[in-house]
PDB file of N, CA and C in Angstrom:
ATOM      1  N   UNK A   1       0.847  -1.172   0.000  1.00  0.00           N
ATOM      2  CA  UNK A   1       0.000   0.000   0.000  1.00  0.00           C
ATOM      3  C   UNK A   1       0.892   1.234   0.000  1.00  0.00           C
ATOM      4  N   UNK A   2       0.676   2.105  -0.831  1.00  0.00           N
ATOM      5  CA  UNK A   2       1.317   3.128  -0.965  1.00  0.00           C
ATOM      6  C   UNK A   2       0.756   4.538  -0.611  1.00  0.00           C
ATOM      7  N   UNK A   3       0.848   5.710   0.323  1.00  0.00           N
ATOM      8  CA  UNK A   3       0.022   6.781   0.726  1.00  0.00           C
ATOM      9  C   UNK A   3       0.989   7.653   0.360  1.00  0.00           C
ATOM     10  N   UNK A   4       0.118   9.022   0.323  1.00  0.00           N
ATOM     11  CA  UNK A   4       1.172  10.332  -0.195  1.00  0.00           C
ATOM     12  C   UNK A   4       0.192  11.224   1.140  1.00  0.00           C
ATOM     13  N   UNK A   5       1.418  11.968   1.807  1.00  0.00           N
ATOM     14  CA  UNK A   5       0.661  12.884   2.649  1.00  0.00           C
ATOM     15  C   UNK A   5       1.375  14.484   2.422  1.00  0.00           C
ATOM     16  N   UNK A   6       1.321  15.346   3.276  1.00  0.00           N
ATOM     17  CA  UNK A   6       1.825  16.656   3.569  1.00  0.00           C
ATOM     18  C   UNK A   6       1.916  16.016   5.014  1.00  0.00           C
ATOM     19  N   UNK A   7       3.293  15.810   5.297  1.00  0.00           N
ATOM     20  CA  UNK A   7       3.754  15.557   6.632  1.00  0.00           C
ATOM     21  C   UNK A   7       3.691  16.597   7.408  1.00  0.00           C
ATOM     22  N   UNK A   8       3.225  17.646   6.990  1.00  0.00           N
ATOM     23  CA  UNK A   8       3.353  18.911   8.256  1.00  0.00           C
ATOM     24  C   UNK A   8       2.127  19.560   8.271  1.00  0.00           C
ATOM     25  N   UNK A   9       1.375  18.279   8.065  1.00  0.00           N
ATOM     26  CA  UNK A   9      -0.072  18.666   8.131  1.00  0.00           C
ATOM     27  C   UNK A   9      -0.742  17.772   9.030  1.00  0.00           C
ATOM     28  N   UNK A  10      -1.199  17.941  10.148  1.00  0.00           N
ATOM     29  CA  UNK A  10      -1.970  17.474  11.152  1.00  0.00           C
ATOM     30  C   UNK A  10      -2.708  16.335  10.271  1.00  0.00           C
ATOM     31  N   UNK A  11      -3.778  17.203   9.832  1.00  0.00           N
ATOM     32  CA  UNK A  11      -5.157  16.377   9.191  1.00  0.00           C
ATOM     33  C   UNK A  11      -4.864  15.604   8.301  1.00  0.00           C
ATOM     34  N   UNK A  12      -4.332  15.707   7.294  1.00  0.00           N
ATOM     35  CA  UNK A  12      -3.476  14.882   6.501  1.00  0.00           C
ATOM     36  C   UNK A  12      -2.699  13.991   7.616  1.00  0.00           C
ATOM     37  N   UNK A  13      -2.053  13.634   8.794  1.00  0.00           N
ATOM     38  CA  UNK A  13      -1.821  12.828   9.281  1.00  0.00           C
ATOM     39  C   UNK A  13      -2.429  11.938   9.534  1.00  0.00           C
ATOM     40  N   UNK A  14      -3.692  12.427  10.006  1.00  0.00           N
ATOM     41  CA  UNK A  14      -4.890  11.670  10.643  1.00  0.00           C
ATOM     42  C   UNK A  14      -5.254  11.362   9.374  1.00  0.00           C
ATOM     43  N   UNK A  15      -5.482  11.353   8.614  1.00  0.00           N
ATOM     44  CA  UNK A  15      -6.223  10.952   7.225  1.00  0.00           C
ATOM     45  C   UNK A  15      -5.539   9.505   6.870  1.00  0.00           C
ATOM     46  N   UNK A  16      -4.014   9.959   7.251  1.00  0.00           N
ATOM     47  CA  UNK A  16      -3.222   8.550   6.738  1.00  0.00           C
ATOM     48  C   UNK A  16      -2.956   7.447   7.565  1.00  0.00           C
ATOM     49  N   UNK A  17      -3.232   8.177   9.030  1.00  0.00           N
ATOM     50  CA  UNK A  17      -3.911   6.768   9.598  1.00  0.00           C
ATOM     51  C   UNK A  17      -4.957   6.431   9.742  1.00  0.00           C
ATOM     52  N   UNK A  18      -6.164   6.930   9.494  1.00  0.00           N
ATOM     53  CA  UNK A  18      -7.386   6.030   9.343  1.00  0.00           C
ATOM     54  C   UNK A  18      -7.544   5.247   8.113  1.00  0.00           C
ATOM     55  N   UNK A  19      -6.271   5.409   7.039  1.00  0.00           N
ATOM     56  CA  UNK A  19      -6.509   4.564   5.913  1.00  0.00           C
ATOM     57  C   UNK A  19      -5.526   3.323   6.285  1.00  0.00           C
ATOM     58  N   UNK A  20      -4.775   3.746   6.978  1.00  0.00           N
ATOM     59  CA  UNK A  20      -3.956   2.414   7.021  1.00  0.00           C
ATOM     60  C   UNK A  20      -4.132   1.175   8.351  1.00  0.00           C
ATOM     61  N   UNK A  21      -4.942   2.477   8.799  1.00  0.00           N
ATOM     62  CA  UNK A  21      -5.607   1.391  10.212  1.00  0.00           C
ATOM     63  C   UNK A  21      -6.851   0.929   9.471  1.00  0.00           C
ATOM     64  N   UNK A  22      -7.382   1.173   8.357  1.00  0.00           N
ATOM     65  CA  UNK A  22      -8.481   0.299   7.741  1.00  0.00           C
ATOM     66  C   UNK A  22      -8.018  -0.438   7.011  1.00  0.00           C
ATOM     67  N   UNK A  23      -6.835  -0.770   6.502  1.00  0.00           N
ATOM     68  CA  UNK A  23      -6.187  -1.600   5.729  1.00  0.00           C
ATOM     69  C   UNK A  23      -5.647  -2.961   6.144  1.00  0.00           C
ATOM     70  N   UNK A  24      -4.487  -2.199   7.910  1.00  0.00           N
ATOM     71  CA  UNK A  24      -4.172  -3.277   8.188  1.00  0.00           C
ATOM     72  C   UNK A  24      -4.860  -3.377   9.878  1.00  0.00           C
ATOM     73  N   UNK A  25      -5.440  -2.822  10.217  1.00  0.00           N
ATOM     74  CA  UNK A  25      -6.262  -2.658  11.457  1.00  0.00           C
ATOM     75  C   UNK A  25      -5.776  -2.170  12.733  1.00  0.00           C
ATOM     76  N   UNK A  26      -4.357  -1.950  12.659  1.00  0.00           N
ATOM     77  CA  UNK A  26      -3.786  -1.302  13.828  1.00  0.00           C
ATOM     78  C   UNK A  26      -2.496  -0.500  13.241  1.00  0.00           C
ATOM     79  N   UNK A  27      -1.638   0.325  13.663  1.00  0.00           N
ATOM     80  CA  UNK A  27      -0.373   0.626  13.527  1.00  0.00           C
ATOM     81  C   UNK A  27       0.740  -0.004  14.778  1.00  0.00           C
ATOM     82  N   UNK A  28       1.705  -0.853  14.143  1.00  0.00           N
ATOM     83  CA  UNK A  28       2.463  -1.294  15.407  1.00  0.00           C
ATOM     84  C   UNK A  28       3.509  -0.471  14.962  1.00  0.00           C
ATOM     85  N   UNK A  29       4.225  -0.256  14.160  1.00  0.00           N
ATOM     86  CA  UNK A  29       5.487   0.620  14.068  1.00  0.00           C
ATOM     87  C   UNK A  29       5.511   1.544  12.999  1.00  0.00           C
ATOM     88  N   UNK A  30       6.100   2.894  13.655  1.00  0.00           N
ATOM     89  CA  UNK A  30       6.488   4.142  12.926  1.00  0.00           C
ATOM     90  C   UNK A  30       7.806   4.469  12.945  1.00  0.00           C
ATOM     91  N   UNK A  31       7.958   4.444  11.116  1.00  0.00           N
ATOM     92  CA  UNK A  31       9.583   5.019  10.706  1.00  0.00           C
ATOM     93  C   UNK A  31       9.464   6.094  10.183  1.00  0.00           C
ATOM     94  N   UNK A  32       9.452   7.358  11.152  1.00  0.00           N
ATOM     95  CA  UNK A  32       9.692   8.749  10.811  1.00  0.00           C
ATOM     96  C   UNK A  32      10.984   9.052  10.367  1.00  0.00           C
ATOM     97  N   UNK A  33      11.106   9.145   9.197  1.00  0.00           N
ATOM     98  CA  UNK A  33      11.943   9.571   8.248  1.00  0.00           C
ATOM     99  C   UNK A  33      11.746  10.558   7.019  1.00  0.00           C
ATOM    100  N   UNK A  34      10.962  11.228   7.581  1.00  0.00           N
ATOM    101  CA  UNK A  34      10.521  12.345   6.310  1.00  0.00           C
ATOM    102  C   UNK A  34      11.594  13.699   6.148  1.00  0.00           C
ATOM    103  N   UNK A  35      11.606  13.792   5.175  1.00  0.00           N
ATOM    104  CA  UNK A  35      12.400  15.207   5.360  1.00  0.00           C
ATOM    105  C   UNK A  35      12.934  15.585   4.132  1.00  0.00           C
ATOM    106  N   UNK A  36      13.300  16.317   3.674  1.00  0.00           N
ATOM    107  CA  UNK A  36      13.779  16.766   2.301  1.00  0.00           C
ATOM    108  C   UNK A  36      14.701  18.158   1.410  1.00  0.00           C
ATOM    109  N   UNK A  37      15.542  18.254   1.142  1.00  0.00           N
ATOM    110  CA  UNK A  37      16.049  19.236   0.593  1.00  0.00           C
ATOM    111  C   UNK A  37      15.085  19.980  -0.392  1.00  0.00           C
ATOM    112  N   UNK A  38      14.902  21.372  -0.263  1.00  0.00           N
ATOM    113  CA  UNK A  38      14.172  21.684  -1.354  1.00  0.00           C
ATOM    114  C   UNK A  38      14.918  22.367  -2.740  1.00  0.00           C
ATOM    115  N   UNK A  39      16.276  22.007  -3.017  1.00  0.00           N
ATOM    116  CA  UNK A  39      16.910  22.593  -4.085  1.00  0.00           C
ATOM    117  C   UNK A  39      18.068  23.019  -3.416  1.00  0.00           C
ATOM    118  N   UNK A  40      19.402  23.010  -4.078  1.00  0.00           N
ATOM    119  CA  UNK A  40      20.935  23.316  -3.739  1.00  0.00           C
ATOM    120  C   UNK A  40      20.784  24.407  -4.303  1.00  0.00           C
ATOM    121  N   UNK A  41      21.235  25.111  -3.020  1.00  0.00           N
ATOM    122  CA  UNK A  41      22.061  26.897  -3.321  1.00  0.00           C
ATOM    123  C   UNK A  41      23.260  27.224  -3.173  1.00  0.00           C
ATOM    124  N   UNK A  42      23.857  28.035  -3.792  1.00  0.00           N
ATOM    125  CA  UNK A  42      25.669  28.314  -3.316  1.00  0.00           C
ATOM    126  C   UNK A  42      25.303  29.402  -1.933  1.00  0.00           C
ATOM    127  N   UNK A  43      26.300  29.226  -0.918  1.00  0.00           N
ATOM    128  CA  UNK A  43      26.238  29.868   0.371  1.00  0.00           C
ATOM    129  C   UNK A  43      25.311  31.324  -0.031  1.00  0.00           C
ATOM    130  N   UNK A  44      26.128  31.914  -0.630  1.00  0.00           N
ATOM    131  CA  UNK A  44      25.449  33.437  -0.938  1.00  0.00           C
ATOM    132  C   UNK A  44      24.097  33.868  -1.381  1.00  0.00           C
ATOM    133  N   UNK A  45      23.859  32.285  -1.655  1.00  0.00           N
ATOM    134  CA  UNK A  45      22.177  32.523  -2.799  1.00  0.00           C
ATOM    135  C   UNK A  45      21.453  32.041  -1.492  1.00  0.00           C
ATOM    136  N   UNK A  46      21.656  31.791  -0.583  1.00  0.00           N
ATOM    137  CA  UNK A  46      20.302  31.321   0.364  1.00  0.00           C
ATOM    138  C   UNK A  46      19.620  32.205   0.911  1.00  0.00           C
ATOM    139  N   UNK A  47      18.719  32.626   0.869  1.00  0.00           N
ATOM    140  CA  UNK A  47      17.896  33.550   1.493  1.00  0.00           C
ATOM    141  C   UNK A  47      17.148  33.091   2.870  1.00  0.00           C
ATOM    142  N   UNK A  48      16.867  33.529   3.547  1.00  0.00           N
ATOM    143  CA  UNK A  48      15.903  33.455   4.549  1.00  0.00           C
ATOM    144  C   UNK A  48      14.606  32.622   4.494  1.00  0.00           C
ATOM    145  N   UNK A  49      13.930  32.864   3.017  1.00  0.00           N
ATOM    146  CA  UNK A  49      12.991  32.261   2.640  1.00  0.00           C
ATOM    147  C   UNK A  49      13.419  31.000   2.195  1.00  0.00           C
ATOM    148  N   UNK A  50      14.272  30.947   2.212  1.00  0.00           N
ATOM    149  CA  UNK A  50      14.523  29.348   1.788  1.00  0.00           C
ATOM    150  C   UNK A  50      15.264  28.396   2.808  1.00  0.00           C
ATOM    151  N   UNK A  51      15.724  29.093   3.818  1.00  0.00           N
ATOM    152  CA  UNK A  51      16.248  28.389   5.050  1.00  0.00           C
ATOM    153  C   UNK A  51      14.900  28.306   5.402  1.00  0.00           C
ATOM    154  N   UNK A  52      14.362  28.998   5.753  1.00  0.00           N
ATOM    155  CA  UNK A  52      13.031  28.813   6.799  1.00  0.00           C
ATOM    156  C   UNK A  52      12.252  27.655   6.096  1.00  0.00           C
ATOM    157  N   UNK A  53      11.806  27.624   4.527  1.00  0.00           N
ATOM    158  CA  UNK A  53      11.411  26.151   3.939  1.00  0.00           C
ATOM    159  C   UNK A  53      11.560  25.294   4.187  1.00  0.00           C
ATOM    160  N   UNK A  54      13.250  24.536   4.339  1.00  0.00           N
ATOM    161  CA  UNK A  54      13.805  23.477   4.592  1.00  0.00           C
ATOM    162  C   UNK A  54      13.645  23.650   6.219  1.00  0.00           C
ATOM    163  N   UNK A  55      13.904  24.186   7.289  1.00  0.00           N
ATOM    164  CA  UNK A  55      13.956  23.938   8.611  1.00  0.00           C
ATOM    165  C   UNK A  55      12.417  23.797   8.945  1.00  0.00           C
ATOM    166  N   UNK A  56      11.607  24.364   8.171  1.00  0.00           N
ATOM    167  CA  UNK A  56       9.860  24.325   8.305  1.00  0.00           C
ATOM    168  C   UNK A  56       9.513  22.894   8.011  1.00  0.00           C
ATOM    169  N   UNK A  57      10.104  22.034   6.916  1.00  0.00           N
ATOM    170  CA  UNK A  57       9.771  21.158   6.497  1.00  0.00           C
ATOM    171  C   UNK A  57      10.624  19.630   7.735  1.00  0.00           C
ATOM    172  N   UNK A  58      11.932  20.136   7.687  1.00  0.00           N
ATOM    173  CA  UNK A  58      12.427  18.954   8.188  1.00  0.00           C
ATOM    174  C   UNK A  58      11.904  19.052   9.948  1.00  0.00           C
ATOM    175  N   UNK A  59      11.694  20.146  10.234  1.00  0.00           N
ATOM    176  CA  UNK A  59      11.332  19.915  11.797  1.00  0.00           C
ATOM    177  C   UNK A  59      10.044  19.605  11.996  1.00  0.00           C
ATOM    178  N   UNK A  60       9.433  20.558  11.721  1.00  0.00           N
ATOM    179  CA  UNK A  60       7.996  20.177  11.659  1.00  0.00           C
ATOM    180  C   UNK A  60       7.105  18.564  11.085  1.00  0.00           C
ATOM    181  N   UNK A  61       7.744  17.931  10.550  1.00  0.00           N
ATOM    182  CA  UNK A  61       7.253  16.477  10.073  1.00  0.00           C
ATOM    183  C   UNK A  61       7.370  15.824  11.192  1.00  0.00           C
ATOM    184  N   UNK A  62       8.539  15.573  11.587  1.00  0.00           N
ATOM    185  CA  UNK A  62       9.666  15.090  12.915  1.00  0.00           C
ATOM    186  C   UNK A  62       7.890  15.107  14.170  1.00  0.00           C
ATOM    187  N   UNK A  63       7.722  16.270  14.325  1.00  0.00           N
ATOM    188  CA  UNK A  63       6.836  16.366  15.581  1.00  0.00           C
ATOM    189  C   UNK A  63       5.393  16.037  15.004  1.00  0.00           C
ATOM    190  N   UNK A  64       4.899  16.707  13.632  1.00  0.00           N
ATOM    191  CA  UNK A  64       3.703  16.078  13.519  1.00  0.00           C
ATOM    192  C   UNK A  64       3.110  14.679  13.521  1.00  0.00           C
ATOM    193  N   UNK A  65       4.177  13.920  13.083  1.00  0.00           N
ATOM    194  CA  UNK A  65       4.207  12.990  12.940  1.00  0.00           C
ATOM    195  C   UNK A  65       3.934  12.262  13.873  1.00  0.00           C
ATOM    196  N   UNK A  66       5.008  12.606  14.661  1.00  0.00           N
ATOM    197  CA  UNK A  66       5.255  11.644  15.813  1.00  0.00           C
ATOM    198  C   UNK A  66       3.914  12.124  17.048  1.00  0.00           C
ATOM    199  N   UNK A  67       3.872  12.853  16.582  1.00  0.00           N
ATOM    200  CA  UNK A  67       2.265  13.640  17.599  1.00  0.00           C
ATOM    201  C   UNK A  67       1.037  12.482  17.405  1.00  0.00           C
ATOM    202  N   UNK A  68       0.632  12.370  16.290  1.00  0.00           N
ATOM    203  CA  UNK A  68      -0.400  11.806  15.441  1.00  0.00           C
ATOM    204  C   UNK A  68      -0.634  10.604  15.522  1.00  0.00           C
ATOM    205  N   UNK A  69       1.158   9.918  15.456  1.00  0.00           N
ATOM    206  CA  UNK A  69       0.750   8.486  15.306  1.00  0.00           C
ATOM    207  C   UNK A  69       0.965   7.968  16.566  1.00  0.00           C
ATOM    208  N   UNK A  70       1.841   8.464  17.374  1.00  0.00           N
ATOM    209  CA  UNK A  70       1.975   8.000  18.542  1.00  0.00           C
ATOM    210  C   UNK A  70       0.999   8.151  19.776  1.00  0.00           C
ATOM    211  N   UNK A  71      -0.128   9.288  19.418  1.00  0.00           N
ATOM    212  CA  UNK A  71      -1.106   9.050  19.945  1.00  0.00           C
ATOM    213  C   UNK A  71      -2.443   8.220  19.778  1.00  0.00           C
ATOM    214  N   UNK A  72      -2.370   8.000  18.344  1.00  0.00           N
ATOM    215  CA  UNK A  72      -2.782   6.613  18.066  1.00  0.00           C
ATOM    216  C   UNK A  72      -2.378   5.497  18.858  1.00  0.00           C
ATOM    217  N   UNK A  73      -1.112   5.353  19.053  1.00  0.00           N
ATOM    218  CA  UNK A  73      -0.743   3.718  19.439  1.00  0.00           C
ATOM    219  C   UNK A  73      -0.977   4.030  20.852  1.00  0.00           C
ATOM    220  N   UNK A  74      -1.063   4.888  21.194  1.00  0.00           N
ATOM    221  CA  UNK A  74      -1.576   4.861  22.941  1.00  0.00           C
ATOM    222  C   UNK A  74      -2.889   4.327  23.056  1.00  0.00           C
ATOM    223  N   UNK A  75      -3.638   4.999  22.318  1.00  0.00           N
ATOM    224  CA  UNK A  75      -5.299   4.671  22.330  1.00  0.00           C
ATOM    225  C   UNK A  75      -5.180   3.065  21.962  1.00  0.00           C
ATOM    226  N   UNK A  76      -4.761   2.572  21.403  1.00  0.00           N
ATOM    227  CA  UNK A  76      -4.238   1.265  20.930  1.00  0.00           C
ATOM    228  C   UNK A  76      -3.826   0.459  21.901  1.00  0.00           C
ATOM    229  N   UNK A  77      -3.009   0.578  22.809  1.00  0.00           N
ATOM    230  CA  UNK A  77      -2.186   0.019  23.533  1.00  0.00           C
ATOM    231  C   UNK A  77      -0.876  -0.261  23.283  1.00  0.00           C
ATOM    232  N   UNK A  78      -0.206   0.543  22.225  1.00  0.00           N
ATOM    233  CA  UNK A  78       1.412   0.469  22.005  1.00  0.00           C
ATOM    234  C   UNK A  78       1.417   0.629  20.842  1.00  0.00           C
ATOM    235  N   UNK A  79       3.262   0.015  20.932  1.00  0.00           N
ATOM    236  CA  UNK A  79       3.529   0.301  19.312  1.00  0.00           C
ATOM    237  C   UNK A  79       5.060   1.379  19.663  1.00  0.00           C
ATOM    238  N   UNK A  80       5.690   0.894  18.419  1.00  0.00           N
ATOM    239  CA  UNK A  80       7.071   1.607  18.277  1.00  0.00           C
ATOM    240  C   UNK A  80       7.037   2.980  17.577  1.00  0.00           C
ATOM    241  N   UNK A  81       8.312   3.206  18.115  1.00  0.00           N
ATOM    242  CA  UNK A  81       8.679   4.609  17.012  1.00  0.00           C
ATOM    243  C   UNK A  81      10.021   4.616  16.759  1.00  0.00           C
ATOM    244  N   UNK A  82      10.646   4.624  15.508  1.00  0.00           N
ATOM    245  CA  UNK A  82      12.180   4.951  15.533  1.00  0.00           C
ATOM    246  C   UNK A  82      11.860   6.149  14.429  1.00  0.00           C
ATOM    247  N   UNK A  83      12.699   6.767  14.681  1.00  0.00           N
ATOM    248  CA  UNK A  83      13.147   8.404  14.249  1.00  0.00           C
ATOM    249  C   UNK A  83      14.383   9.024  13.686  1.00  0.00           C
ATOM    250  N   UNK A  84      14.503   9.019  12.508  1.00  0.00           N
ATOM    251  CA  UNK A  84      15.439   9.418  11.774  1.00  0.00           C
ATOM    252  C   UNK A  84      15.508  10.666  10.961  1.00  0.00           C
ATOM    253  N   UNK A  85      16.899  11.139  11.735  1.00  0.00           N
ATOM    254  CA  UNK A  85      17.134  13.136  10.779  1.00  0.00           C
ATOM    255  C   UNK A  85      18.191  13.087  10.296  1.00  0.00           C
ATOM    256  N   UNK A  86      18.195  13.233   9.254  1.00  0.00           N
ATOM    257  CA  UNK A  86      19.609  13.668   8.102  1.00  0.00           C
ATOM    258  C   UNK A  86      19.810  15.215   8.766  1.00  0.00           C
ATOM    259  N   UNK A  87      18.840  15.809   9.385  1.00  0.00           N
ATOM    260  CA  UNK A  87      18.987  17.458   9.333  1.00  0.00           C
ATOM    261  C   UNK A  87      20.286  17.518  10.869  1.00  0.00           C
ATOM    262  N   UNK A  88      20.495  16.195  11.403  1.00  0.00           N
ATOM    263  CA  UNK A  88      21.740  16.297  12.538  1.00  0.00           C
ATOM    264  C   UNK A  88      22.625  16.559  12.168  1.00  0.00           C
ATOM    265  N   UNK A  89      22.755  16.348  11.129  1.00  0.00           N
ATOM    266  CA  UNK A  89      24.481  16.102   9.854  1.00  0.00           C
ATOM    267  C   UNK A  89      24.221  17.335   9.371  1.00  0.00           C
ATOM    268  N   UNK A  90      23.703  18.736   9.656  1.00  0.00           N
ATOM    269  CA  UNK A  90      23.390  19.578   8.927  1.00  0.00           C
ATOM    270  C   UNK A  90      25.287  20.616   8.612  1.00  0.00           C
ATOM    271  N   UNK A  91      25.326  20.430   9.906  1.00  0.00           N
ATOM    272  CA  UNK A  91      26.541  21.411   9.726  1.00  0.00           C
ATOM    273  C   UNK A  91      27.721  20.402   9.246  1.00  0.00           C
ATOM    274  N   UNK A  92      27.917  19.584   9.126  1.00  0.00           N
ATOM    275  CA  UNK A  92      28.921  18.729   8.314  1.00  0.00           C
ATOM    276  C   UNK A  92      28.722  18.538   6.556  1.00  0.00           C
ATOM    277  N   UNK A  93      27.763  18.035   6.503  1.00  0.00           N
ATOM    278  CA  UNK A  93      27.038  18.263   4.743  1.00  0.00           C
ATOM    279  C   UNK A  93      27.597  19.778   4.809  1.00  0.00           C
ATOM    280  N   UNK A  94      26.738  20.794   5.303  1.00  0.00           N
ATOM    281  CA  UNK A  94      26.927  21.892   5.056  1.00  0.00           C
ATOM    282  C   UNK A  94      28.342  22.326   4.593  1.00  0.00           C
ATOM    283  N   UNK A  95      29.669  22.676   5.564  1.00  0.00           N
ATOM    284  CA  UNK A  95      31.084  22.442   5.610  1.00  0.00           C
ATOM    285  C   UNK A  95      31.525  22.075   4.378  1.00  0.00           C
ATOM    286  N   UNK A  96      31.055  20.341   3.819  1.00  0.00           N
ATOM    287  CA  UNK A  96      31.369  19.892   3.082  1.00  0.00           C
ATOM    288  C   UNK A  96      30.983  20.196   1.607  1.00  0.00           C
ATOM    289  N   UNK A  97      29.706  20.691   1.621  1.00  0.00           N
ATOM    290  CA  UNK A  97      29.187  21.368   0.388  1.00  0.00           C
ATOM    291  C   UNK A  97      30.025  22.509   0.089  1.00  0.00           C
ATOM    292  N   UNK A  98      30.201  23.361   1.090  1.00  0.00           N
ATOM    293  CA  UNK A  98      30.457  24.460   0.800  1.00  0.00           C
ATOM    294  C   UNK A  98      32.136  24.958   0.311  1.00  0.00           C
ATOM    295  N   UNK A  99      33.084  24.079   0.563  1.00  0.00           N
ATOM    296  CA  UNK A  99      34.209  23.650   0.254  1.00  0.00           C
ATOM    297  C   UNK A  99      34.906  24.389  -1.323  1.00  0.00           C
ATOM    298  N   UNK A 100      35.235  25.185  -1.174  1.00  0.00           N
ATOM    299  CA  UNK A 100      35.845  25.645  -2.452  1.00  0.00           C
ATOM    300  C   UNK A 100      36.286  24.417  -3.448  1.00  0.00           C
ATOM    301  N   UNK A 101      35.157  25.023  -4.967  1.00  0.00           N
ATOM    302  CA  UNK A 101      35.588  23.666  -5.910  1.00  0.00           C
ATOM    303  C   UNK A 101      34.688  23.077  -6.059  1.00  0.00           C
ATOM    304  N   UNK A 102      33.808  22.399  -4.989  1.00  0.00           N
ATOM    305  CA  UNK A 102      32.561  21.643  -5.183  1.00  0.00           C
ATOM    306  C   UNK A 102      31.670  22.489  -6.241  1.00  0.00           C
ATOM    307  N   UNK A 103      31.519  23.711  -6.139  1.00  0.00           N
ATOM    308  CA  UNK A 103      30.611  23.994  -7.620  1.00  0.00           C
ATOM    309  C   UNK A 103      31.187  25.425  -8.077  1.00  0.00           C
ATOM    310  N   UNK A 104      32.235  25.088  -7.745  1.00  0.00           N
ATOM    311  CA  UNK A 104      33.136  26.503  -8.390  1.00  0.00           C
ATOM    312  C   UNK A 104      33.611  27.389  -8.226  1.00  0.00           C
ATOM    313  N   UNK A 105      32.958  27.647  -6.726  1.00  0.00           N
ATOM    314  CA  UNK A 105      33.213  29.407  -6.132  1.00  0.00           C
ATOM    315  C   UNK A 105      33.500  29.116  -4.878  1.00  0.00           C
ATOM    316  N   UNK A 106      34.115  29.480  -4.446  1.00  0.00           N
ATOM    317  CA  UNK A 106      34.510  29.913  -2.988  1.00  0.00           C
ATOM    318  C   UNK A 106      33.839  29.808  -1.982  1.00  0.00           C
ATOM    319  N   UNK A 107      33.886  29.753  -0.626  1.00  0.00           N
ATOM    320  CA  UNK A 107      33.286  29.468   0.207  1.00  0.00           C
ATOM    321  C   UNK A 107      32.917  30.947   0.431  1.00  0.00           C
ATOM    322  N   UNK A 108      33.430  31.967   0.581  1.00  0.00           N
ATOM    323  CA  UNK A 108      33.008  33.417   0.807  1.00  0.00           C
ATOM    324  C   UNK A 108      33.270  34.107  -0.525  1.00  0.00           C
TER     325      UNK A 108
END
């Protein structure tokens, strides 16, 4: 079974578990792993509006998520959660992207 949601959408959460608790009748485990780059910028091109996108997107899933379904599995009587962020590695990717050479220009 395959679902498409807006992870940083409450209702859309709840939407995707009442389809999958009608499918398979309970939720025993959640792999929160959502998160996503929204497009590579060189240091100088990032704007505000586009940091705030990506930190809007990768944090906010992280908690809706885990809000939604994990209060499901209470009402339930259990159930797992494991939780995974690429956005920990932010300042290392970052560092490493930014590296004079990787796309041509300079770090400053």
């Amino acid at each position: 079974m395959a679902l498409q949601a807006d992870v940083t959408d409450s209702a859309a959460i709840r939407v995707l578990i009442e389809k999958t608790v009608a499918r398979f009748g309970r939720i025993d485990v959640l792999i929160n792993n959502a998160g996503h780059m929204v497009g590579r910028r060189a240091t100088t091109e990032i704007t505000d509006e586009f940091f705030d996108q990506v930190a809007y997107l990768n944090m906010r899933s992280v908690i809706v998520v885990c809000k939604e379904v994990v209060s499901y599995m209470h009402r339930q009587g259990g159930g797992s959660a494991v939780l995974y962020a690429a956005s920990k590695g932010f300042v290392t990717g970052y560092i490493d992207a930014a590296r004079p050479g990787n796309d041509g220009n300079p770090f400053l």
